[in-house]
PDB file of N, CA and C in Angstrom:
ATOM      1  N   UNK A   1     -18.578  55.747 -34.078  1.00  0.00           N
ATOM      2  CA  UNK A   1     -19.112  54.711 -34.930  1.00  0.00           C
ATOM      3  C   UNK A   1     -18.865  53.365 -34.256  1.00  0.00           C
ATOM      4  N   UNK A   2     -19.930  52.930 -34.145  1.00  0.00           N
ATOM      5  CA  UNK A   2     -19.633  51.390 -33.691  1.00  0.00           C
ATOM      6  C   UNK A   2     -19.964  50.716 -34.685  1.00  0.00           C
ATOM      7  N   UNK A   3     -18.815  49.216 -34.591  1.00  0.00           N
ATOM      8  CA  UNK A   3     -19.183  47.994 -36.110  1.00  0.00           C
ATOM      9  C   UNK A   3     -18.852  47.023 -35.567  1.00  0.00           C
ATOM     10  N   UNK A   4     -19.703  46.111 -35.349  1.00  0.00           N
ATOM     11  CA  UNK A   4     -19.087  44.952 -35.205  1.00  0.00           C
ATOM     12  C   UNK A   4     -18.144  43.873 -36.119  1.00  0.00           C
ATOM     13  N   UNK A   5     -17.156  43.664 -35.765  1.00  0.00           N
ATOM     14  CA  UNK A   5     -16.259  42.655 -36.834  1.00  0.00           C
ATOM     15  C   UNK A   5     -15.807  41.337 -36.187  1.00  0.00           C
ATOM     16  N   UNK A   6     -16.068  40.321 -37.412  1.00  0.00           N
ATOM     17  CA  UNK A   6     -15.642  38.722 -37.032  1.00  0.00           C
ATOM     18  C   UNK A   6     -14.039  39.141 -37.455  1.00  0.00           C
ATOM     19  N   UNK A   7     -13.574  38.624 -36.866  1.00  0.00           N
ATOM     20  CA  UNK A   7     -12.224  37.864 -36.925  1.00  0.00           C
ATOM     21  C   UNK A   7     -12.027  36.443 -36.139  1.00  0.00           C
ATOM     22  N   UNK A   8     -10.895  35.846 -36.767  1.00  0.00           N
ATOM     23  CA  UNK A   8     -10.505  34.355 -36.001  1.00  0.00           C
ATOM     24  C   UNK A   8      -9.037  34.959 -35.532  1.00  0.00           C
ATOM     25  N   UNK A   9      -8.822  34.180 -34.265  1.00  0.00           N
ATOM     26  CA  UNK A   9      -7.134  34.208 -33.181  1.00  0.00           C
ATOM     27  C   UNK A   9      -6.670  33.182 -33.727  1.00  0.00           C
ATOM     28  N   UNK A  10      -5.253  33.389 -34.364  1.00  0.00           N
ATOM     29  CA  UNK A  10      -4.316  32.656 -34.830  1.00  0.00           C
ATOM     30  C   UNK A  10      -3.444  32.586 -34.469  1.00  0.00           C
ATOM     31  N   UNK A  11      -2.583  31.825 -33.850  1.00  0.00           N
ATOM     32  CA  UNK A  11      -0.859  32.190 -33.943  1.00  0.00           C
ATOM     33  C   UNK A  11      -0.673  33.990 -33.500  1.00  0.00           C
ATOM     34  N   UNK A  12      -1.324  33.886 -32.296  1.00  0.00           N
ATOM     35  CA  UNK A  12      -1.030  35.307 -31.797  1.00  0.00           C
ATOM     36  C   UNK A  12      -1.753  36.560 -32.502  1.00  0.00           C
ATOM     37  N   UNK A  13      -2.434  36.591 -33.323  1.00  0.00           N
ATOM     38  CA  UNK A  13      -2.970  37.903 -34.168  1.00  0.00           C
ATOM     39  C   UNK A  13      -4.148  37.276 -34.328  1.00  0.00           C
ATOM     40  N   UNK A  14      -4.923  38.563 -34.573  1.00  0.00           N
ATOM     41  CA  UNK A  14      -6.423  38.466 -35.380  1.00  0.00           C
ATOM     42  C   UNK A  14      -6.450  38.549 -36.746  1.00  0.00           C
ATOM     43  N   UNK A  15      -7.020  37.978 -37.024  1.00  0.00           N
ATOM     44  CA  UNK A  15      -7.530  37.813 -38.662  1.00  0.00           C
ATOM     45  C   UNK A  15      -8.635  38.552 -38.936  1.00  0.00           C
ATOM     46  N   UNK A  16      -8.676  40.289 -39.467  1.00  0.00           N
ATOM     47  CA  UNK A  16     -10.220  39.900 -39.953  1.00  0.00           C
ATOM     48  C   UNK A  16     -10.852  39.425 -40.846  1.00  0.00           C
ATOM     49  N   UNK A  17     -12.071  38.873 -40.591  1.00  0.00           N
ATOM     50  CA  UNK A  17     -13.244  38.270 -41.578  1.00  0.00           C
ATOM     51  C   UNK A  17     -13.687  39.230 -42.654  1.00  0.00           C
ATOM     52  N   UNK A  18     -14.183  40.396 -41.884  1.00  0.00           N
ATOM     53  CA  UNK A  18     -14.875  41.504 -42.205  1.00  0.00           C
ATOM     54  C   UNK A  18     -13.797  42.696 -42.700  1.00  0.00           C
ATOM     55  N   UNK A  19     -14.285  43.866 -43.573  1.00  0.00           N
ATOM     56  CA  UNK A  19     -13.586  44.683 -43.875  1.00  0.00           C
ATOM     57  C   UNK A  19     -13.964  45.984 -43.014  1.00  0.00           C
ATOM     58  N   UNK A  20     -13.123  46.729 -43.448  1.00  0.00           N
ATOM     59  CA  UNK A  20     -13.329  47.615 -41.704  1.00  0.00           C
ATOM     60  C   UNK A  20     -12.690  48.947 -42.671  1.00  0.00           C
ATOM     61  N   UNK A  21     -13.852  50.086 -42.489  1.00  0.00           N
ATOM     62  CA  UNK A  21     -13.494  51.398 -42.282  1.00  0.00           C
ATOM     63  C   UNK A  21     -12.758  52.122 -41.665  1.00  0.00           C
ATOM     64  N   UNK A  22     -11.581  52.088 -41.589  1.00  0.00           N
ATOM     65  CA  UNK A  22     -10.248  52.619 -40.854  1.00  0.00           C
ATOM     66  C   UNK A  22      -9.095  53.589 -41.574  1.00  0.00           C
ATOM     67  N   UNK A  23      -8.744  54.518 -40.954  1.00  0.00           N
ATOM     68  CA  UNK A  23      -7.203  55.205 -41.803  1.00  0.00           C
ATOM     69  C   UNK A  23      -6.334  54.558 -41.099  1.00  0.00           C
ATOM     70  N   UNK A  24      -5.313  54.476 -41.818  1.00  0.00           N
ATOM     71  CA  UNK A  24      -4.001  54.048 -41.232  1.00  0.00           C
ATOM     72  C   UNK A  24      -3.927  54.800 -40.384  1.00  0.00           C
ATOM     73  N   UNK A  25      -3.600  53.855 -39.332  1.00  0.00           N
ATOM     74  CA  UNK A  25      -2.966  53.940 -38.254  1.00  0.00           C
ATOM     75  C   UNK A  25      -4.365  54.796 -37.089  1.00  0.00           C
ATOM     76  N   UNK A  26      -5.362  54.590 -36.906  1.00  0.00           N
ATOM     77  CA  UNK A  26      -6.243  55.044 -36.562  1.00  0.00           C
ATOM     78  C   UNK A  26      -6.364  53.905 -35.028  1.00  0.00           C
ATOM     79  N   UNK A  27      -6.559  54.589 -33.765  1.00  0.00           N
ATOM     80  CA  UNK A  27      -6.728  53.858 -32.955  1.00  0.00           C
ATOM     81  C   UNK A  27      -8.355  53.628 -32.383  1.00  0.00           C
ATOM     82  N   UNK A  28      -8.225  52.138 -32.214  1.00  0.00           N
ATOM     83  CA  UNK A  28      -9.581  51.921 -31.743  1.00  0.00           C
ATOM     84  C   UNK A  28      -9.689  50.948 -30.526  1.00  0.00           C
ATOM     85  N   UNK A  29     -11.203  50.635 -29.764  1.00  0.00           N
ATOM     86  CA  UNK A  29     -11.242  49.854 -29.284  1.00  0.00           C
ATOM     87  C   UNK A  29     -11.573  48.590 -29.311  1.00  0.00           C
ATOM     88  N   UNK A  30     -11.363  47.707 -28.844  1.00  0.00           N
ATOM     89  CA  UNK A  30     -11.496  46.099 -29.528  1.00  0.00           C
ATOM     90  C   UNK A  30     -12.106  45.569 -27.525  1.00  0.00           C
ATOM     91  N   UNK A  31     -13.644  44.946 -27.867  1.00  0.00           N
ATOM     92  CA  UNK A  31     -14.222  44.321 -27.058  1.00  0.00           C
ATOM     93  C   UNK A  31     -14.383  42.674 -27.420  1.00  0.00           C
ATOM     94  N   UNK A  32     -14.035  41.830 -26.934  1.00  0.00           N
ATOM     95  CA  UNK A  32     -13.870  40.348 -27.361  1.00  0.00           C
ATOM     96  C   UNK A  32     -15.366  40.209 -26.480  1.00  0.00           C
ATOM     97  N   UNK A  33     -15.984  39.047 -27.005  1.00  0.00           N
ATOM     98  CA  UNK A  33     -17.464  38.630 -26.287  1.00  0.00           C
ATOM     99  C   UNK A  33     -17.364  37.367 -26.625  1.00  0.00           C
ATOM    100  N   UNK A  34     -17.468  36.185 -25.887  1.00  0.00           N
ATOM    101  CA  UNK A  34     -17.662  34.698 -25.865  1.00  0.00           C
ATOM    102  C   UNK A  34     -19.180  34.295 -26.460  1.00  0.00           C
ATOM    103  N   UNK A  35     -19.223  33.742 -27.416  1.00  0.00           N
ATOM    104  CA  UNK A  35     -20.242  33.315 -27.997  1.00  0.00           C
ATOM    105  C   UNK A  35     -21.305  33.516 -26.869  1.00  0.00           C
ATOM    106  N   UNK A  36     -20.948  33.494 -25.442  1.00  0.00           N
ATOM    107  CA  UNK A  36     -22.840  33.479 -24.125  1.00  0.00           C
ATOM    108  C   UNK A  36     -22.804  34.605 -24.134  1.00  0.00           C
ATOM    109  N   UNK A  37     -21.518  35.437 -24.106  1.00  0.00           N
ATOM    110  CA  UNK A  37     -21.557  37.214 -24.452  1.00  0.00           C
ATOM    111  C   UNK A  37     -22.567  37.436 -25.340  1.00  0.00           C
ATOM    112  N   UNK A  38     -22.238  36.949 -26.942  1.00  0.00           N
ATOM    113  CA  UNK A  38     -23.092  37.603 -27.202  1.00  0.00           C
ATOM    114  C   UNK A  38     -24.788  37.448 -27.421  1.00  0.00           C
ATOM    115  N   UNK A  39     -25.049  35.973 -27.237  1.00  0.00           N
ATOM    116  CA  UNK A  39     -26.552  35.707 -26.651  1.00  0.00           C
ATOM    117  C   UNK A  39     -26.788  36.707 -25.761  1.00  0.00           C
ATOM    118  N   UNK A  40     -26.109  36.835 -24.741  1.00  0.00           N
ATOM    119  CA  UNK A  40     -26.487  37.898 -23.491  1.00  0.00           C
ATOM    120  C   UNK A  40     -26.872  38.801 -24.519  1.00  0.00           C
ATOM    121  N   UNK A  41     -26.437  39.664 -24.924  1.00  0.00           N
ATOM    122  CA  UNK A  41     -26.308  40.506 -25.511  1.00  0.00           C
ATOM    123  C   UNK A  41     -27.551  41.456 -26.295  1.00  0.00           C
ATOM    124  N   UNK A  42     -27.773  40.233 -27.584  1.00  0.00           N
ATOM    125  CA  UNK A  42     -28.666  40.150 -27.665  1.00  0.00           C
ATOM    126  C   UNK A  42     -30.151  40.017 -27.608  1.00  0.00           C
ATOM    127  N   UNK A  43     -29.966  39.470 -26.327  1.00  0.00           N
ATOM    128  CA  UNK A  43     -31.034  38.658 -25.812  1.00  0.00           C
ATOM    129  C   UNK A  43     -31.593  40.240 -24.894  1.00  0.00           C
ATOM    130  N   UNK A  44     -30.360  40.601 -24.147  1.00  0.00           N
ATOM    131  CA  UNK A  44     -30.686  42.396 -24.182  1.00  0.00           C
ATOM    132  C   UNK A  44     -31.684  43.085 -24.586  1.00  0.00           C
ATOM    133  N   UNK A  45     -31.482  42.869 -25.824  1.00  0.00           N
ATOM    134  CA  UNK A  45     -31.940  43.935 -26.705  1.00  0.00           C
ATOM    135  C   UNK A  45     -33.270  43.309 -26.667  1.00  0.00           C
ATOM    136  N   UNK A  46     -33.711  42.271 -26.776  1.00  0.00           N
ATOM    137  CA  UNK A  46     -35.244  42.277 -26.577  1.00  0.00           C
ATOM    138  C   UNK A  46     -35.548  42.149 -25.325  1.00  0.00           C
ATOM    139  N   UNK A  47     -35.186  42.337 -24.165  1.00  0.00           N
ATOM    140  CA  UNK A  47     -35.592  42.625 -23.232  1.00  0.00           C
ATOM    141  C   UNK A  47     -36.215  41.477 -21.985  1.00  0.00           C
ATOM    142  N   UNK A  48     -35.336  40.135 -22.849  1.00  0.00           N
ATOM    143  CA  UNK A  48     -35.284  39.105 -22.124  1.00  0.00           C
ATOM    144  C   UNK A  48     -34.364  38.910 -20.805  1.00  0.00           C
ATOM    145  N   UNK A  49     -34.328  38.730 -20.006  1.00  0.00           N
ATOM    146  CA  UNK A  49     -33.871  38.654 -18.742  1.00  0.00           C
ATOM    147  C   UNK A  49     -32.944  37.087 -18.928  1.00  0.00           C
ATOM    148  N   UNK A  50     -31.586  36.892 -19.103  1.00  0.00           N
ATOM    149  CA  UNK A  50     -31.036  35.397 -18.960  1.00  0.00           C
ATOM    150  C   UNK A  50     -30.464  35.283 -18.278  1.00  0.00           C
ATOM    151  N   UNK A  51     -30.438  34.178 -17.064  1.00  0.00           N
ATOM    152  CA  UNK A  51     -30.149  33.879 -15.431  1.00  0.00           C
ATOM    153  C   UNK A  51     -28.371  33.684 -16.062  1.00  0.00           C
ATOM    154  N   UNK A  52     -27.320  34.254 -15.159  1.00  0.00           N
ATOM    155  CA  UNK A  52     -26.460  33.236 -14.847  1.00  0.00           C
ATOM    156  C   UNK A  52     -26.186  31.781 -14.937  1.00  0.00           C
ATOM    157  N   UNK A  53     -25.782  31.330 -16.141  1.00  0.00           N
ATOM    158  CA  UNK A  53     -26.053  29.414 -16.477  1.00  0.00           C
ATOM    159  C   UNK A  53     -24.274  29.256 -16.857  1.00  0.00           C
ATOM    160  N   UNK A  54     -23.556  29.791 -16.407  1.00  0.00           N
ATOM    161  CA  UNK A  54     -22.153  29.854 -16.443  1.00  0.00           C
ATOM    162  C   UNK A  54     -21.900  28.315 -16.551  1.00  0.00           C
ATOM    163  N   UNK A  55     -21.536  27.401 -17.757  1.00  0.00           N
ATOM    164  CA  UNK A  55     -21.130  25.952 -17.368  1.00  0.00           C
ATOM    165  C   UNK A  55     -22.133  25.298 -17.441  1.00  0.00           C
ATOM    166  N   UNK A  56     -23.650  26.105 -17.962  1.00  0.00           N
ATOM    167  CA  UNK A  56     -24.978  25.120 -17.474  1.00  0.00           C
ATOM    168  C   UNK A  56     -25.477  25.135 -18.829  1.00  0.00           C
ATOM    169  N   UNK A  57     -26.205  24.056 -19.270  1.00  0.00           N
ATOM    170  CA  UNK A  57     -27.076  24.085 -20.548  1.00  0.00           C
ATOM    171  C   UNK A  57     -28.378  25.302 -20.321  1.00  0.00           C
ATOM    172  N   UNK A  58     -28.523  25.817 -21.669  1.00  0.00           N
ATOM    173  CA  UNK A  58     -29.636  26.955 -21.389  1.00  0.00           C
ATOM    174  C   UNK A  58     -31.005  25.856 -21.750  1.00  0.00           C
ATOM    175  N   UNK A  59     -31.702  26.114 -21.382  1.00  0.00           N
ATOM    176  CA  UNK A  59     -33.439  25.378 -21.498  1.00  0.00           C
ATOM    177  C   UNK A  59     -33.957  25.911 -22.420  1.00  0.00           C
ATOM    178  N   UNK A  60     -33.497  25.624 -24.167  1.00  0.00           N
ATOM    179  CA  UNK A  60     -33.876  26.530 -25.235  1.00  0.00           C
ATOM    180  C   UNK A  60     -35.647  26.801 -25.121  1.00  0.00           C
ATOM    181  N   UNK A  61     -36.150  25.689 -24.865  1.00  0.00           N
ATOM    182  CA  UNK A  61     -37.482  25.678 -25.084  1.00  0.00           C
ATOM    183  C   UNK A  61     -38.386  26.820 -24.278  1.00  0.00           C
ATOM    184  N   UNK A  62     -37.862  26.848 -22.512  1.00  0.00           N
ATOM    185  CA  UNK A  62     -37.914  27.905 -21.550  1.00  0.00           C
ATOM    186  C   UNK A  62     -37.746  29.150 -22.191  1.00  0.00           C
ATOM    187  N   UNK A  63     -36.845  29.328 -22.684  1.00  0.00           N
ATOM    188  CA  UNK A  63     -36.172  30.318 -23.195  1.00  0.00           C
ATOM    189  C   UNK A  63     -37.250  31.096 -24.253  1.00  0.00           C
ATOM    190  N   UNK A  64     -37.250  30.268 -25.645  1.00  0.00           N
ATOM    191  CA  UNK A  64     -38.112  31.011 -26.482  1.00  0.00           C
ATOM    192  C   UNK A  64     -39.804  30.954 -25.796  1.00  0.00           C
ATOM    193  N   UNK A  65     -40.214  30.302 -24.464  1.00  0.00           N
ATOM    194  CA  UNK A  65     -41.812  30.363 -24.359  1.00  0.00           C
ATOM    195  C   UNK A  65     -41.114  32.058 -23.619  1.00  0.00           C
ATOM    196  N   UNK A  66     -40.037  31.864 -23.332  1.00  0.00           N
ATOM    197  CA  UNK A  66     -40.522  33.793 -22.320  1.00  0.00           C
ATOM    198  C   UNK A  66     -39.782  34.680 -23.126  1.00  0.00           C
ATOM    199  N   UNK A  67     -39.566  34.396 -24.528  1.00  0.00           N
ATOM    200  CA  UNK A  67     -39.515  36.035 -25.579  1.00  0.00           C
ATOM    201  C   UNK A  67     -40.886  35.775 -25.987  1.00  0.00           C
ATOM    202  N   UNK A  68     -41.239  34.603 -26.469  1.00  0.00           N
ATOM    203  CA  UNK A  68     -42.806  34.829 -27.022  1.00  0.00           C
ATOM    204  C   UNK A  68     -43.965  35.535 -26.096  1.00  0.00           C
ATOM    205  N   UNK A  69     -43.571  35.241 -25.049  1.00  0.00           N
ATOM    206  CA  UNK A  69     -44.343  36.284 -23.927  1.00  0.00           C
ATOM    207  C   UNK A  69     -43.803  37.574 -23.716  1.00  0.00           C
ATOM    208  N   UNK A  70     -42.397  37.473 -24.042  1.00  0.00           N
ATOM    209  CA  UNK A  70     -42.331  39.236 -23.813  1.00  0.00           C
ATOM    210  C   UNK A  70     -42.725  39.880 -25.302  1.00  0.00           C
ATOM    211  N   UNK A  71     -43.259  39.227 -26.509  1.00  0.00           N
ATOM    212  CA  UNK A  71     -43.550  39.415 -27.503  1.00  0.00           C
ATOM    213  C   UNK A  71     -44.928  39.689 -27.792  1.00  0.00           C
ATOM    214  N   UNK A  72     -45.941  39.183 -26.932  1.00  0.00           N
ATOM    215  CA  UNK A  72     -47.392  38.940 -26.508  1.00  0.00           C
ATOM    216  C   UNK A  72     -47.669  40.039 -26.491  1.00  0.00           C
ATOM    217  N   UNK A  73     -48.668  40.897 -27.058  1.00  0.00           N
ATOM    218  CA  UNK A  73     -49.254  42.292 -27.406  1.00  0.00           C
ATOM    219  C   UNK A  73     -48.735  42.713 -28.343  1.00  0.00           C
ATOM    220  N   UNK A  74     -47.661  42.711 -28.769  1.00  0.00           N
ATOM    221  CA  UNK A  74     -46.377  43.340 -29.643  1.00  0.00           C
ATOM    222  C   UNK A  74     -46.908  43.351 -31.338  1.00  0.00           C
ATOM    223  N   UNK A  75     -46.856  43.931 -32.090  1.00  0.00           N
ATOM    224  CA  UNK A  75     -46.874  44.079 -33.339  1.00  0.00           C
ATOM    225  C   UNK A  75     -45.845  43.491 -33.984  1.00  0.00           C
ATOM    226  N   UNK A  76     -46.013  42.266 -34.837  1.00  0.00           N
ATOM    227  CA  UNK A  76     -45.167  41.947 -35.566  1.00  0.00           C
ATOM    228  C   UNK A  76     -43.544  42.355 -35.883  1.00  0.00           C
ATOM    229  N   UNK A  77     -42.456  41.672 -35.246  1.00  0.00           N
ATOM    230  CA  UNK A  77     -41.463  42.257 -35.474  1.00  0.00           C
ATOM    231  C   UNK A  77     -41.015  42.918 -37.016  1.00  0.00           C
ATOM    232  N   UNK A  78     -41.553  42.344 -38.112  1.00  0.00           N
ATOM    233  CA  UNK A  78     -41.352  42.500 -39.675  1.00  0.00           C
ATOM    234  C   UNK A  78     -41.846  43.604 -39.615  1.00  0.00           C
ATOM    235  N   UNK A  79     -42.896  43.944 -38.970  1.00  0.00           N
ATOM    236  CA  UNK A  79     -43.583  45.439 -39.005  1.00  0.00           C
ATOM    237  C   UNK A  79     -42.245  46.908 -38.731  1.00  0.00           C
ATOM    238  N   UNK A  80     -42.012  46.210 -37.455  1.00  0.00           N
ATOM    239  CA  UNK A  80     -40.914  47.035 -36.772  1.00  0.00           C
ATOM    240  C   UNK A  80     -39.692  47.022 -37.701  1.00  0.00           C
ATOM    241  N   UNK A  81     -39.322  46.645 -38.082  1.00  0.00           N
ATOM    242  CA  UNK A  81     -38.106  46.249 -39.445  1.00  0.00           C
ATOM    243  C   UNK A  81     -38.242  47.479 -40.933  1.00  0.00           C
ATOM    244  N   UNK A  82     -39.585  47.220 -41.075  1.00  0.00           N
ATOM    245  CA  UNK A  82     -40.088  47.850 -42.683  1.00  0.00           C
ATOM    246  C   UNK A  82     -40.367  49.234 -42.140  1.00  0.00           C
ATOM    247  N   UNK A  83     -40.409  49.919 -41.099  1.00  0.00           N
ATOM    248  CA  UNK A  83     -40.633  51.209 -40.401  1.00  0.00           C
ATOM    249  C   UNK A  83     -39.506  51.563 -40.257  1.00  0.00           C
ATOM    250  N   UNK A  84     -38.206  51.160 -39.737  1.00  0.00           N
ATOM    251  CA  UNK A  84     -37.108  51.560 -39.511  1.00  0.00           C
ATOM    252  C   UNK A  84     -36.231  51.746 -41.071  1.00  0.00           C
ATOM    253  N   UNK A  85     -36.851  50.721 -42.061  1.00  0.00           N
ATOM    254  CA  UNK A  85     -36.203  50.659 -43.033  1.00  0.00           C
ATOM    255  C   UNK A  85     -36.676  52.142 -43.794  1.00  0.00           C
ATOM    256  N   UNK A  86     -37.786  52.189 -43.275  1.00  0.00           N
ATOM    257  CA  UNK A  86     -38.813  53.471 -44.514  1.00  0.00           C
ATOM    258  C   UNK A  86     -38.073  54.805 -43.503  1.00  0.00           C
ATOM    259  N   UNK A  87     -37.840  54.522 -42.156  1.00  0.00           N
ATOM    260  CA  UNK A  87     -37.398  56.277 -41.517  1.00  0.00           C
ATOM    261  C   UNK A  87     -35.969  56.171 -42.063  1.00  0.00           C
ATOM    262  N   UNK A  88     -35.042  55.274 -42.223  1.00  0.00           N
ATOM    263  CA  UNK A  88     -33.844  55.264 -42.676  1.00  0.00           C
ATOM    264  C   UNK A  88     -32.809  55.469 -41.482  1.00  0.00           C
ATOM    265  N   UNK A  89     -31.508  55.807 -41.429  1.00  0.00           N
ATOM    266  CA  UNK A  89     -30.574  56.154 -40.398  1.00  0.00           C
ATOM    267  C   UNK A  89     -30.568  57.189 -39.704  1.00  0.00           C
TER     268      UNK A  89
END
């Protein structure tokens, strides 16, 4: 099962935000991602390509003209949403 969970770093510990499906004492893994982590990330998943800008401002505008092009032919994402919702898990 993967879940993603917010927590904030405090004084040495995590806080979570989120509530979390766990038994005591159940071991898991914990991946930390820097806010460009998870743009990367995301940005993944639609199949956008984002250069190395380590320290650099991203060119938002650049940016959304080349998902709207990798979007170009594509059927409405809401479409894709209400199909996944109707096949279920």
């Amino acid at each position: 099962m993967s879940q993603p969970i917010r927590a904030v770093y405090s004084e040495g510990q995590l806080r979570l935000l989120d509530s979390v499906d766990l038994s005591e004492g159940e071991e898991i893994q914990l991946v930390i991602l820097s806010d460009e982590e998870r743009v990367r990330v995301a940005l993944s998943d639609l199949l956008v390509e984002l250069p190395d800008l380590t320290g650099e401002d991203i060119d938002e505008d650049a940016l959304a003209r080349e998902i709207e092009e990798g979007f170009r032919g594509q059927p409405p994402l809401s479409n894709t949403i209400i199909e996944e919702r109707r096949e279920g898990p």
